[in-house]
Protein backbone atom coordinates (compact mmCIF):
# COMPACT_ATOMS: atom_id res chain seq x y z
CA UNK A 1 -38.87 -42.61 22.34
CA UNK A 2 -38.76 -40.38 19.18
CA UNK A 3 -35.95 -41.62 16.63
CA UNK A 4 -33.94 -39.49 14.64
CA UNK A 5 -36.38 -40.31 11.52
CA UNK A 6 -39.50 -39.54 13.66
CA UNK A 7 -38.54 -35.49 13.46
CA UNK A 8 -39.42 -33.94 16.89
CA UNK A 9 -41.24 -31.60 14.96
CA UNK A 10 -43.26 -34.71 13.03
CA UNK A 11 -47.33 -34.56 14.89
CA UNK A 12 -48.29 -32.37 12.12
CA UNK A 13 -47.04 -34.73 8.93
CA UNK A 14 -48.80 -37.72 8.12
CA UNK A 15 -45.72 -38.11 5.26
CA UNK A 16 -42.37 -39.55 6.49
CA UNK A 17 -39.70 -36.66 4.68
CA UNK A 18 -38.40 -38.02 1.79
CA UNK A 19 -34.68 -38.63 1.39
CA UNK A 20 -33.31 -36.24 -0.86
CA UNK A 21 -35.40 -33.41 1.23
CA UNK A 22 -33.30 -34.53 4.59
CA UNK A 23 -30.04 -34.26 2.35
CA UNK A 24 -30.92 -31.09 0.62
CA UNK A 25 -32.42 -29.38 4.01
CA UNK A 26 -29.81 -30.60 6.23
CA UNK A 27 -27.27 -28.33 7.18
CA UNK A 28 -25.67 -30.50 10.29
CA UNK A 29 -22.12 -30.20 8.21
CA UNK A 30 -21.80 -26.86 8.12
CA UNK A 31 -23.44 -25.64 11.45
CA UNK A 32 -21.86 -28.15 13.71
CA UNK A 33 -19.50 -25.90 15.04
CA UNK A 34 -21.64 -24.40 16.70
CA UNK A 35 -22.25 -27.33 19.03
CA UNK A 36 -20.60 -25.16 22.10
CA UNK A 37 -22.67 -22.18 21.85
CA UNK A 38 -25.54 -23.92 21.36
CA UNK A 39 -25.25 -25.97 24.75
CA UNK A 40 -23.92 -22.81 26.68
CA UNK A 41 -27.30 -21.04 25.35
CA UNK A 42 -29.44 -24.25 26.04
CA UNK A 43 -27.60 -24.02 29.76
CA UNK A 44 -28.65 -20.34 30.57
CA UNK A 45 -32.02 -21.36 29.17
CA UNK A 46 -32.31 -24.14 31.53
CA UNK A 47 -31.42 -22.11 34.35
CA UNK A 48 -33.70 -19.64 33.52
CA UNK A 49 -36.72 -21.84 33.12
CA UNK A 50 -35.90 -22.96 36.92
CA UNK A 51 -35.67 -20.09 38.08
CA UNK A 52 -39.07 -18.47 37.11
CA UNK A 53 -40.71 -22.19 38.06
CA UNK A 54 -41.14 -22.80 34.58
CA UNK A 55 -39.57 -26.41 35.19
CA UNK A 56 -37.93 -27.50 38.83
CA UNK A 57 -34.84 -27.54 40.52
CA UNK A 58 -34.44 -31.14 39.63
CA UNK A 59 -35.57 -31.24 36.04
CA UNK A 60 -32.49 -27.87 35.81
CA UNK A 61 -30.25 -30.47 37.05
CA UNK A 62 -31.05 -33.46 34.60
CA UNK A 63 -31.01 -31.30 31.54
CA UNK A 64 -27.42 -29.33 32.36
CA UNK A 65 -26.08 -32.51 33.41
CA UNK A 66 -27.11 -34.06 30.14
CA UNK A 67 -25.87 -30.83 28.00
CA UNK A 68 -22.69 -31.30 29.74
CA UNK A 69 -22.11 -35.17 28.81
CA UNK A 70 -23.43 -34.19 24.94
CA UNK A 71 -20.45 -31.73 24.94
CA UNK A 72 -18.10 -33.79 26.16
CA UNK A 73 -19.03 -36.59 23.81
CA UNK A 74 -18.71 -33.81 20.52
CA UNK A 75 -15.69 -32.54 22.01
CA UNK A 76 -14.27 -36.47 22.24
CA UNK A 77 -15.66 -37.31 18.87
CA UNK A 78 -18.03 -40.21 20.13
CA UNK A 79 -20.90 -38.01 18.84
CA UNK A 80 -22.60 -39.49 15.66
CA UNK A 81 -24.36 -36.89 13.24
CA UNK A 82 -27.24 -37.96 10.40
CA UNK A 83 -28.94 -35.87 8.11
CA UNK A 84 -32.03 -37.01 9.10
CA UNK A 85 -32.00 -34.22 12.20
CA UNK A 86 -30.64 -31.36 10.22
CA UNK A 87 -28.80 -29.11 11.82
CA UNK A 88 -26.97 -29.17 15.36
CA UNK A 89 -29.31 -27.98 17.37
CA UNK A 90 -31.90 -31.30 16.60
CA UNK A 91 -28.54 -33.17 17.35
CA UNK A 92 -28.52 -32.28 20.53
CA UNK A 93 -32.29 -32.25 21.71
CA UNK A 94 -32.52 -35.85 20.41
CA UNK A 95 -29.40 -36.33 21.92
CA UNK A 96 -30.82 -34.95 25.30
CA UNK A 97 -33.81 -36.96 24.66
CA UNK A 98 -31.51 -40.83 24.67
CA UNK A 99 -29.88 -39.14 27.38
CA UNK A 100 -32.06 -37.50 30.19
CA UNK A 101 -35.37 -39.33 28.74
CA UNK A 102 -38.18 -37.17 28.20
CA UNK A 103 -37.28 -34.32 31.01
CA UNK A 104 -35.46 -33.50 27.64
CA UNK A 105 -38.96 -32.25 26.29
CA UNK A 106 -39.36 -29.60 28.47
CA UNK A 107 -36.06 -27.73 27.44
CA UNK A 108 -37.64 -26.20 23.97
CA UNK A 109 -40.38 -24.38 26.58
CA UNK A 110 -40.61 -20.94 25.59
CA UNK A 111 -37.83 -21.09 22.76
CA UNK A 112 -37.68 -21.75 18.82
CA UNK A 113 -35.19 -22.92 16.59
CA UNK A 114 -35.81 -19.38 15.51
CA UNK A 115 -34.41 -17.39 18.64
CA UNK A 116 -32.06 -20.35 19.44
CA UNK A 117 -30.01 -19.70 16.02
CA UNK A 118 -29.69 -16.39 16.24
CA UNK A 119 -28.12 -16.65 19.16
CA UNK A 120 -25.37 -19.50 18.06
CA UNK A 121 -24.35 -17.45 15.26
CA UNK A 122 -24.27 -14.45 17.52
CA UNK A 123 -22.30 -16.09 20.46
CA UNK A 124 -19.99 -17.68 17.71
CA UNK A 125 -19.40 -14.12 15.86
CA UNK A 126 -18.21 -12.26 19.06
CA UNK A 127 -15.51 -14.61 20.13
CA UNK A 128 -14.65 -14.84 16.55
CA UNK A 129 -14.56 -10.65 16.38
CA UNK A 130 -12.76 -10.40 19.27
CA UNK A 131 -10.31 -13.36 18.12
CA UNK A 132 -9.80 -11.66 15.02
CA UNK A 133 -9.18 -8.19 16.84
CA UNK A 134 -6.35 -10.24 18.91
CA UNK A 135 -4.59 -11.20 15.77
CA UNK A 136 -4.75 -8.24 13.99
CA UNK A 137 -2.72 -6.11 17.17
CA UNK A 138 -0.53 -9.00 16.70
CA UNK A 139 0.37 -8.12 13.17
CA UNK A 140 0.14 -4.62 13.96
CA UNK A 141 3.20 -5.22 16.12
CA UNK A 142 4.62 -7.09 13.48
CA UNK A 143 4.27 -4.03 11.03
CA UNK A 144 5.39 -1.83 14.15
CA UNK A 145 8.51 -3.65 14.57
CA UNK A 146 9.85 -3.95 11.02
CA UNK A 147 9.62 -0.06 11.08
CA UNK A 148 11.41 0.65 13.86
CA UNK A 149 14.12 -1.95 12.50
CA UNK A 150 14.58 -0.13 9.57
CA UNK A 151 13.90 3.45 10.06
CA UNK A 152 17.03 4.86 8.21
CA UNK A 153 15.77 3.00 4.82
CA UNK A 154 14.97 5.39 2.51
CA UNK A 155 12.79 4.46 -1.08
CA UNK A 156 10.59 6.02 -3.62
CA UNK A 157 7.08 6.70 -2.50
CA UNK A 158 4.66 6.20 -5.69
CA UNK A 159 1.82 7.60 -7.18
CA UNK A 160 0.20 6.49 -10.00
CA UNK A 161 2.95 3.39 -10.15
CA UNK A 162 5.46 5.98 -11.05
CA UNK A 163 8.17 7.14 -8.68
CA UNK A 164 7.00 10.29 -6.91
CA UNK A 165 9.02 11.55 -3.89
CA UNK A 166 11.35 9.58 -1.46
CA UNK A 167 9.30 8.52 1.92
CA UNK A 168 11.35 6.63 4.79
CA UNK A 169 10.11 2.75 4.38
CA UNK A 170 8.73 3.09 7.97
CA UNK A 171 6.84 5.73 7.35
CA UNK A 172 5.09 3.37 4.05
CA UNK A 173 4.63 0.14 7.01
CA UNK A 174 3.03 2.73 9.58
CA UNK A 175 0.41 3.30 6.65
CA UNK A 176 -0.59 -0.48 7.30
CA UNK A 177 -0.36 0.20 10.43
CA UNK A 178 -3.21 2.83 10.14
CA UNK A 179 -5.32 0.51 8.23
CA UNK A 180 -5.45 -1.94 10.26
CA UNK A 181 -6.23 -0.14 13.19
CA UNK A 182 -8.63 1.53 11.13
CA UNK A 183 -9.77 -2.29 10.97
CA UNK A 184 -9.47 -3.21 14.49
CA UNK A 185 -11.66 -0.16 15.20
CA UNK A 186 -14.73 -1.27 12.84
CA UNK A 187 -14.60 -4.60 14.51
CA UNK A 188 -14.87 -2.92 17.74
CA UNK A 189 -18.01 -1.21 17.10
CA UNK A 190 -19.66 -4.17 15.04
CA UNK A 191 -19.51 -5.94 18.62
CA UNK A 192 -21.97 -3.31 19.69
CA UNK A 193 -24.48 -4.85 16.97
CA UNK A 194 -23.35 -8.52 17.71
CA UNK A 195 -24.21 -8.03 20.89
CA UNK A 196 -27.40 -8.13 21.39
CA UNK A 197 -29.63 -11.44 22.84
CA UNK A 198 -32.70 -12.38 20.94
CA UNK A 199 -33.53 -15.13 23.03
CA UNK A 200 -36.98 -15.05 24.22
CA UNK A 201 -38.35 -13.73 20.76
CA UNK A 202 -39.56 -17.31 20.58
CA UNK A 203 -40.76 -18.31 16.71
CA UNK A 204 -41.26 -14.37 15.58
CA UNK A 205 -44.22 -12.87 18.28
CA UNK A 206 -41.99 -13.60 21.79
CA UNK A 207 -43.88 -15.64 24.26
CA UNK A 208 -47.00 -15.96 26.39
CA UNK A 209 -44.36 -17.56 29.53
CA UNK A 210 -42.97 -15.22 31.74
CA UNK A 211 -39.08 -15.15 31.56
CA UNK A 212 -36.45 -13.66 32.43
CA UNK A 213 -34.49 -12.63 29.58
CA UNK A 214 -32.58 -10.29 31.96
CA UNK A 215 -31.13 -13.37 33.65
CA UNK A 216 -30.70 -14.98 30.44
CA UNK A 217 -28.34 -12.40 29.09
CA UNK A 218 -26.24 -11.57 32.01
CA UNK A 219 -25.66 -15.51 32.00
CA UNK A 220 -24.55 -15.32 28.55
CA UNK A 221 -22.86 -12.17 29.08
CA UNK A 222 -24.72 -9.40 26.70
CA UNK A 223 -25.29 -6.29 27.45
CA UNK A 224 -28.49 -5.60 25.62
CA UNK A 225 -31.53 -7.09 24.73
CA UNK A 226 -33.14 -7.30 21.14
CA UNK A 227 -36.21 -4.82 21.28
CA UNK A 228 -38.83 -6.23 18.81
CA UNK A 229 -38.84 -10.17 18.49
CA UNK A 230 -39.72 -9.76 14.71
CA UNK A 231 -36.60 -8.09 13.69
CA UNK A 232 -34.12 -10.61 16.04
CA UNK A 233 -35.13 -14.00 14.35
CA UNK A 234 -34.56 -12.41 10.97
CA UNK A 235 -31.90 -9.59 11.79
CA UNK A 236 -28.65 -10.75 10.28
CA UNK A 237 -27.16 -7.03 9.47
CA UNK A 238 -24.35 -8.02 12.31
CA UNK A 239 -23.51 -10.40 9.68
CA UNK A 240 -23.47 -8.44 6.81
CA UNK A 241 -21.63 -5.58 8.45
CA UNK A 242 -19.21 -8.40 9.81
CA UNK A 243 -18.43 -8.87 6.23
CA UNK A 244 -18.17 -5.85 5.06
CA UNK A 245 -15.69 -4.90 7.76
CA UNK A 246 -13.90 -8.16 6.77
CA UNK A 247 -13.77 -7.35 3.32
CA UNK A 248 -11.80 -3.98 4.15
CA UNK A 249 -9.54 -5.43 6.31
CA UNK A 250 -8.84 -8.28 3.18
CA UNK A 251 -8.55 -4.97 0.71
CA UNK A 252 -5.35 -4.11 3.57
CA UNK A 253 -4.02 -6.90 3.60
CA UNK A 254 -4.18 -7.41 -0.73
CA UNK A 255 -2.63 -4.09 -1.16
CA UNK A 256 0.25 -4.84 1.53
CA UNK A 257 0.56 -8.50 -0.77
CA UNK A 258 0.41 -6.65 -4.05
CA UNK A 259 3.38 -4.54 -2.79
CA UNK A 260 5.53 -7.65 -1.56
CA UNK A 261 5.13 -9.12 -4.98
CA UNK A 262 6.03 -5.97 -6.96
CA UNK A 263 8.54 -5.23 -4.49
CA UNK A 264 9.80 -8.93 -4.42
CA UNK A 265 10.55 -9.27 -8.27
CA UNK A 266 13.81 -8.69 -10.08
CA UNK A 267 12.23 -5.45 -11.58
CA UNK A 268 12.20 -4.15 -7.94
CA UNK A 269 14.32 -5.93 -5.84
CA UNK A 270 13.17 -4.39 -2.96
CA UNK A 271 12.93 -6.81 -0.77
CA UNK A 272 13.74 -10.76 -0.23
CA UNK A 273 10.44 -12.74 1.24
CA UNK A 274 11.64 -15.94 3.52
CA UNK A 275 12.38 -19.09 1.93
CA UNK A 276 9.48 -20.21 4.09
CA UNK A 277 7.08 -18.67 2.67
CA UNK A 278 7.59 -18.96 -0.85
CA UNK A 279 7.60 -21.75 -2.89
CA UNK A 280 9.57 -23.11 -6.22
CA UNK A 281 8.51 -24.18 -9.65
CA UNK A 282 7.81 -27.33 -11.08
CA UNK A 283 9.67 -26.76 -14.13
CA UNK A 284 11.79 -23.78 -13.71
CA UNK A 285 14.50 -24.27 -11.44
CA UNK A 286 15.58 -20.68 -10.50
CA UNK A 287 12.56 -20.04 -9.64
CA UNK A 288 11.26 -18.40 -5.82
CA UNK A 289 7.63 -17.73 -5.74
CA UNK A 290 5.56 -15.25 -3.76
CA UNK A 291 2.88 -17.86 -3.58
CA UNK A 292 1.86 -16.86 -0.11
CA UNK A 293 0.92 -12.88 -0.83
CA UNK A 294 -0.03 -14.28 -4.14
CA UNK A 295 -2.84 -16.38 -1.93
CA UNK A 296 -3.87 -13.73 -0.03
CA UNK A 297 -4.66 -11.33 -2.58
CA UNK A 298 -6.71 -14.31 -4.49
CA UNK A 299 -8.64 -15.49 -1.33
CA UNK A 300 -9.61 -11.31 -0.74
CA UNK A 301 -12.32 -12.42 -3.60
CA UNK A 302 -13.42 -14.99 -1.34
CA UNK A 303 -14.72 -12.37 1.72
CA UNK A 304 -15.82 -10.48 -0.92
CA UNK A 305 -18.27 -13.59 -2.20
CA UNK A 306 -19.40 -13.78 1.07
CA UNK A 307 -20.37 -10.22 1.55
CA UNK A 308 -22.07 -10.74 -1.98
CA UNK A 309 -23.94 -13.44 -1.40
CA UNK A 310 -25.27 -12.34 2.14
CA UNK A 311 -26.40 -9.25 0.60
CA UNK A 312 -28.08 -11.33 -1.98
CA UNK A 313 -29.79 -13.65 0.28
CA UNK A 314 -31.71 -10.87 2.29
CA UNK A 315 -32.54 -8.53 -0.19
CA UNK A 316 -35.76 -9.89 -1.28
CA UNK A 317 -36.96 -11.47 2.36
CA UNK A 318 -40.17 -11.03 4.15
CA UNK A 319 -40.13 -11.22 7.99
CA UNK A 320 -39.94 -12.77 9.84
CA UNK A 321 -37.71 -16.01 9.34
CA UNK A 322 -37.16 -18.02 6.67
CA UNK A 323 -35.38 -21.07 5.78
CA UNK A 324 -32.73 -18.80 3.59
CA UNK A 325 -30.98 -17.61 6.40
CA UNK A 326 -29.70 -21.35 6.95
CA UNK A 327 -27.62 -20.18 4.22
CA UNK A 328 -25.90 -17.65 6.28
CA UNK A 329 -23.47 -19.73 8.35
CA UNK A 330 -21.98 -21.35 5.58
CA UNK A 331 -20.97 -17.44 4.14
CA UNK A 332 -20.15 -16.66 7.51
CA UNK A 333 -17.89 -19.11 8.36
CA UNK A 334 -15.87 -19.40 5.14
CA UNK A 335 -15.26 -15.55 5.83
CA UNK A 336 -13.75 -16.31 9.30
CA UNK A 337 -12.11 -19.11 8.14
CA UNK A 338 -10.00 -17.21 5.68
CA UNK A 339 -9.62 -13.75 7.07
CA UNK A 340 -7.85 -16.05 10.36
CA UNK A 341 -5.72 -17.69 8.10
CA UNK A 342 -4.88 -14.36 6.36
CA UNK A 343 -3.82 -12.81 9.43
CA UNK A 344 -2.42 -15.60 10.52
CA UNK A 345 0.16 -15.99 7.62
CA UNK A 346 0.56 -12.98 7.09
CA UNK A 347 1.92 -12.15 10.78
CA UNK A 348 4.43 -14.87 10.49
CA UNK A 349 5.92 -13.61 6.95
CA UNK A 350 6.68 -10.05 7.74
CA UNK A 351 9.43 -10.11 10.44
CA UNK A 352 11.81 -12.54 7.79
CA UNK A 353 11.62 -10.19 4.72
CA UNK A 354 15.04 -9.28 4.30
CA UNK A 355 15.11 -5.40 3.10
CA UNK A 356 17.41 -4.64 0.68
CA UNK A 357 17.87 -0.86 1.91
CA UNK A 358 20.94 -0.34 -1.29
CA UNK A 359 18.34 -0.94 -3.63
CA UNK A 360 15.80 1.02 -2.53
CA UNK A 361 18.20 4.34 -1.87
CA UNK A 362 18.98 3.85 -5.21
CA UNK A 363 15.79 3.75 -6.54
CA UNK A 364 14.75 7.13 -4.53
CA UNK A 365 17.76 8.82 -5.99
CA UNK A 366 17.01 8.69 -9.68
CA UNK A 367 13.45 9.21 -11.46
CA UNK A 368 13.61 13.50 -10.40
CA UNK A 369 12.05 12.75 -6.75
CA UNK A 370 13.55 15.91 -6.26
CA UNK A 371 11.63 17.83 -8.36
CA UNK A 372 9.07 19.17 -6.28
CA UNK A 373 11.77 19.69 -3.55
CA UNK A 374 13.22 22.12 -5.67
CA UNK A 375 9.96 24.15 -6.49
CA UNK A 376 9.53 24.19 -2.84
CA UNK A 377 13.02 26.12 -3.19
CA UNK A 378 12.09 28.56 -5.71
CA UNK A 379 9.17 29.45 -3.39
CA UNK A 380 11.14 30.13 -0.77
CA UNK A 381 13.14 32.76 -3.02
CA UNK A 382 10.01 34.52 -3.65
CA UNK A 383 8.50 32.86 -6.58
CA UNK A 384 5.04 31.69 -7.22
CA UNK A 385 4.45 28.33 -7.24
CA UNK A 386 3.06 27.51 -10.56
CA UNK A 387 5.98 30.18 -12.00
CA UNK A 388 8.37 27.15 -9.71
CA UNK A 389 6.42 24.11 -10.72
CA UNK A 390 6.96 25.88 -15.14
CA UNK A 391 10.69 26.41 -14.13
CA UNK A 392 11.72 23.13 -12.30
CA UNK A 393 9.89 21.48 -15.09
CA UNK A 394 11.82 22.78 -17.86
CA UNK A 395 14.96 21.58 -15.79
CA UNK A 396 13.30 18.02 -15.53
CA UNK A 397 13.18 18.36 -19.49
CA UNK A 398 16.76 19.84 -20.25
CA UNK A 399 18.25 16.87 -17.37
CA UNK A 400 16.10 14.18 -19.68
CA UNK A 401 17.70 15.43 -22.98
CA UNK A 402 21.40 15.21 -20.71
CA UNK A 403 20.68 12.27 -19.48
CA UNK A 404 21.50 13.78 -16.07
CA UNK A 405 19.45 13.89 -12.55
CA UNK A 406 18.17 17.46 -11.07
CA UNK A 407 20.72 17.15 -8.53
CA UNK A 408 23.70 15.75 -11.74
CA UNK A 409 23.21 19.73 -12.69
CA UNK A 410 25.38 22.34 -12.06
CA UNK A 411 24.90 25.24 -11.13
CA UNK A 412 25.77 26.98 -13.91
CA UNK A 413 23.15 24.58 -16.20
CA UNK A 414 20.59 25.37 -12.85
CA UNK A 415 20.86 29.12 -13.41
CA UNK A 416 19.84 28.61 -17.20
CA UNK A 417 16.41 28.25 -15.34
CA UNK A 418 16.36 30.81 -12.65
CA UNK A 419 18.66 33.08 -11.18
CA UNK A 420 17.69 32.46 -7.68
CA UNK A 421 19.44 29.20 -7.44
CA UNK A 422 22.25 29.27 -5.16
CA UNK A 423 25.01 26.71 -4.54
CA UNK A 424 22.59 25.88 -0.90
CA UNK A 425 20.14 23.74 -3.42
CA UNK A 426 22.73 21.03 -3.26
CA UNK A 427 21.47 20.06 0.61
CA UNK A 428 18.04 20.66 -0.50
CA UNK A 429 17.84 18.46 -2.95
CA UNK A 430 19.91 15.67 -0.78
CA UNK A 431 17.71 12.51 0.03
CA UNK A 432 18.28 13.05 3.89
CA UNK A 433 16.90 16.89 3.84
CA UNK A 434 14.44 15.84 1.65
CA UNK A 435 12.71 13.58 3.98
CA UNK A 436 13.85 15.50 7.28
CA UNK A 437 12.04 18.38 5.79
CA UNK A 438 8.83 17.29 5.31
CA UNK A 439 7.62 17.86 9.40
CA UNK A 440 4.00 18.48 8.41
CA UNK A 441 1.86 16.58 10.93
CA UNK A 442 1.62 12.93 8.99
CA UNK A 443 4.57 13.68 7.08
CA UNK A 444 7.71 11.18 6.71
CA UNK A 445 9.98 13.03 8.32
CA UNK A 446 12.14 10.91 10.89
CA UNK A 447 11.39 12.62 14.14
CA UNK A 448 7.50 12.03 12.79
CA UNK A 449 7.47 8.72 12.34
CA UNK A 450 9.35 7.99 15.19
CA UNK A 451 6.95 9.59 16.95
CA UNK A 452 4.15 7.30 15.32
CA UNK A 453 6.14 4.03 16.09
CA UNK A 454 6.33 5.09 19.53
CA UNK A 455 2.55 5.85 19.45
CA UNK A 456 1.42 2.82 18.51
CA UNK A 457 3.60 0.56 20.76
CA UNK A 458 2.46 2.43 23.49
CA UNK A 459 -1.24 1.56 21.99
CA UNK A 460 -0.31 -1.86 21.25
CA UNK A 461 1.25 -2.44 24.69
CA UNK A 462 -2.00 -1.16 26.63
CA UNK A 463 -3.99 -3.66 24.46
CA UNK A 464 -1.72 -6.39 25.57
CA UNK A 465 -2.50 -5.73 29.02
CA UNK A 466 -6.22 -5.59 28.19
């Protein structure tokens, strides 16, 4: 019986591999995980084979038996890895091999490491999409909730990290909201790419038995087919848009982190994140942390090396396969592996930030937010708007010099500017009628984003039920 240092793959080498080759070529620690999808693939192969008499009943029953006790053994951790076979999918045919004996032979009939891969990584990639998808609904609702909690909160919206004009701070969370569902959306359609089954394109040019790759793929549950067998052993653009879809959902959630820590220090104090999830220093006792946004926004670069190097590693190759693309899992999987956590943490932090509403209502009263309100005044006396934008800002100037706000002026400092300022700009220029006002489809006016919140639970609640 072949032994893992024979290679199943050894009648053409006269040479036994050396050492360091096995070490540097193996790629068992990474790809492991893949163990699952590579027996439920090897399964619907099996059955296939049987039932197009490529192998019998019996021989079906052997191998699937087998599969199933190799499984069970990874799953237990009585499975024992080497280097020496590479990557998982060696592990288990020589596994199959001590197993079933050599019945185990005839499951690589009509199938290549080639095909076989692409599928793993495929199979792994939509539950982990559609995983990912689950947890980002959750911290949509997360977002979703913490808006409706505080829709009376009023603080300065910002452009150019200067106070611009007061927004309601629901009407700022229901902007992540939109992001991330802007997220959800792109992971949606990647699945359509993801999708696809390329077993059956054998090594590169498909093969000369007659399967059923029909059967194959409603057994593993995709809906299409790959169309030329070149491009499925080398396609890995699911990955790469994967990333790249992960990388904007990372950019979401580092702008929503950069915010908590700006909005979390003393120069803000906006906002008050958990004791649990913030930590202390080492030397400076007074101090509290925003380690865990602080992580996010550091591993975003992470993604982002992912989508780099993926980009990087199929730039410059030839079809059809080629050992490079062993390099793809690792990328891959580091992505997942942080974007979950991401989510993850992220999820849990927002409902115990404690919102310090005084703060922020102060904050939206001073710095002229009104300013523009007030133009929008003159305009509705008659004036032009740049002839309103010249006048309100020669107010802004004169209230500088006074050290007063628009609305600290009185009226008769406001008619030093224009005579059609009445006694009603008072309520204009009141925080309340300033956000009430602004009804313009998108705009933060309460009854608007009220209507958004109630939107997206509505959204959020058929998704549950999905």
């Amino acid at each position: 019986m072949t032994q893992p240092n024979g290679k199943l793959w050894s009648g053409r080498f006269s040479q036994k591999t050396d050492i360091s080759v096995e070490a540097f070529t193996s790629s068992i620690d990474t790809d492991k995980r893949l163990y699952a999808f590579d027996i439920e693939g090897s399964i619907a192969h099996c059955k296939m084979l049987a039932k197009v008499s490529i192998i019998s009943e019996d021989d079906a029953f052997q191998l699937i038996e087998g599969l199933g006790r190799i499984k069970r053994a990874i799953e237990h951790k009585e499975f024992e890895f080497h280097d020496s076979l590479e990557d998982i999918h060696m592990h288990i045919e020589y596994a199959l091999l001590r197993d079933v004996g050599k019945t185990a032979l005839k499951l690589h009939t009509a199938r290549s490491r080639n095909d076989q891969v692409a599928l793993d990584v495929r199979m792994y990639l939509r539950d982990a999409v559609q995983f990912i998808i689950e947890r980002l609904v959750e911290m949509q609702r997360a977002l979703v909730a913490l808006a409706k909690q505080h829709i009376d909160v009023v603080l300065p919206g910002y452009t150019h990290m200067q106070r611009a004009q007061p927004v309601l701070l629901a009407h700022h969370l229901m902007a992540y909201y939109e992001m991330f569902q802007r997220d959800t959306e792109r992971f949606e359609d990647s699945l359509k790419r993801i999708n696809v089954m390329p077993l059956g394109s054998a090594a590169l040019a498909g093969t000369t038995y007659p399967i059923d790759q029909k059967y194959t793929a409603e057994l593993l549950g995709f809906p299409k087919i790959a169309s030329n067998s070149l491009d499925a052993v080398s396609d890995r653009d699911f990955i790469v848009e994967f990333l790249a879809a992960a990388s904007l959902c990372m950019i979401h959630f580092s702008r929503l982190s950069e915010e908590l820590v700006l909005w979390s220090a003393a120069e803000f104090g906006f906002i008050e994140i958990a004791d649990a999830f913030a930590t202390g220093s080492s030397i400076m006792p007074q101090k509290k942390n925003p380690d865990v946004p602080e992580l996010i926004r550091g591993k975003t670069g992470r993604v982002f090396g992912s989508l780099m190097g993926m980009l990087t590693l199929l730039k410059g190759l030839p079809l059809s396969y080629n050992r490079d693309l062993q390099e793809d899992k690792e990328l891959l999987f580091n992505a997942v592996d942080t974007l979950n956590a991401v989510v993850e943490v992220c999820t849990q932090l927002l409902p115990g930030i404690k919102i310090n509403s005084a703060t922020m209502r102060r904050a939206a009263s001073a710095g002229f937010l009104d300013a523009t309100d007030m133009a929008d005044y003159l305009v509705g006396k008659g004036m032009a708007f740049r002839d309103a934008h010249h006048c309100v800002g020669n107010a802004v100037s004169y209230a500088l010099q006074h050290k007063k706000e628009l609305h600290e002026l009185t009226l008769e400092e406001l008619h030093g500017f224009s005579d059609l300022i009445e006694k009603d700009i008072y309520n204009i220029l009141s925080l309340t009628q300033m956000i009430e006002r602004r009804t313009s489809y998108g705009g933060t006016a309460t009854r608007n984003v009220m209507t958004a919140i109630k939107v997206a639970e509505k959204k959020l609640a058929g998704e549950s039920k999905e």
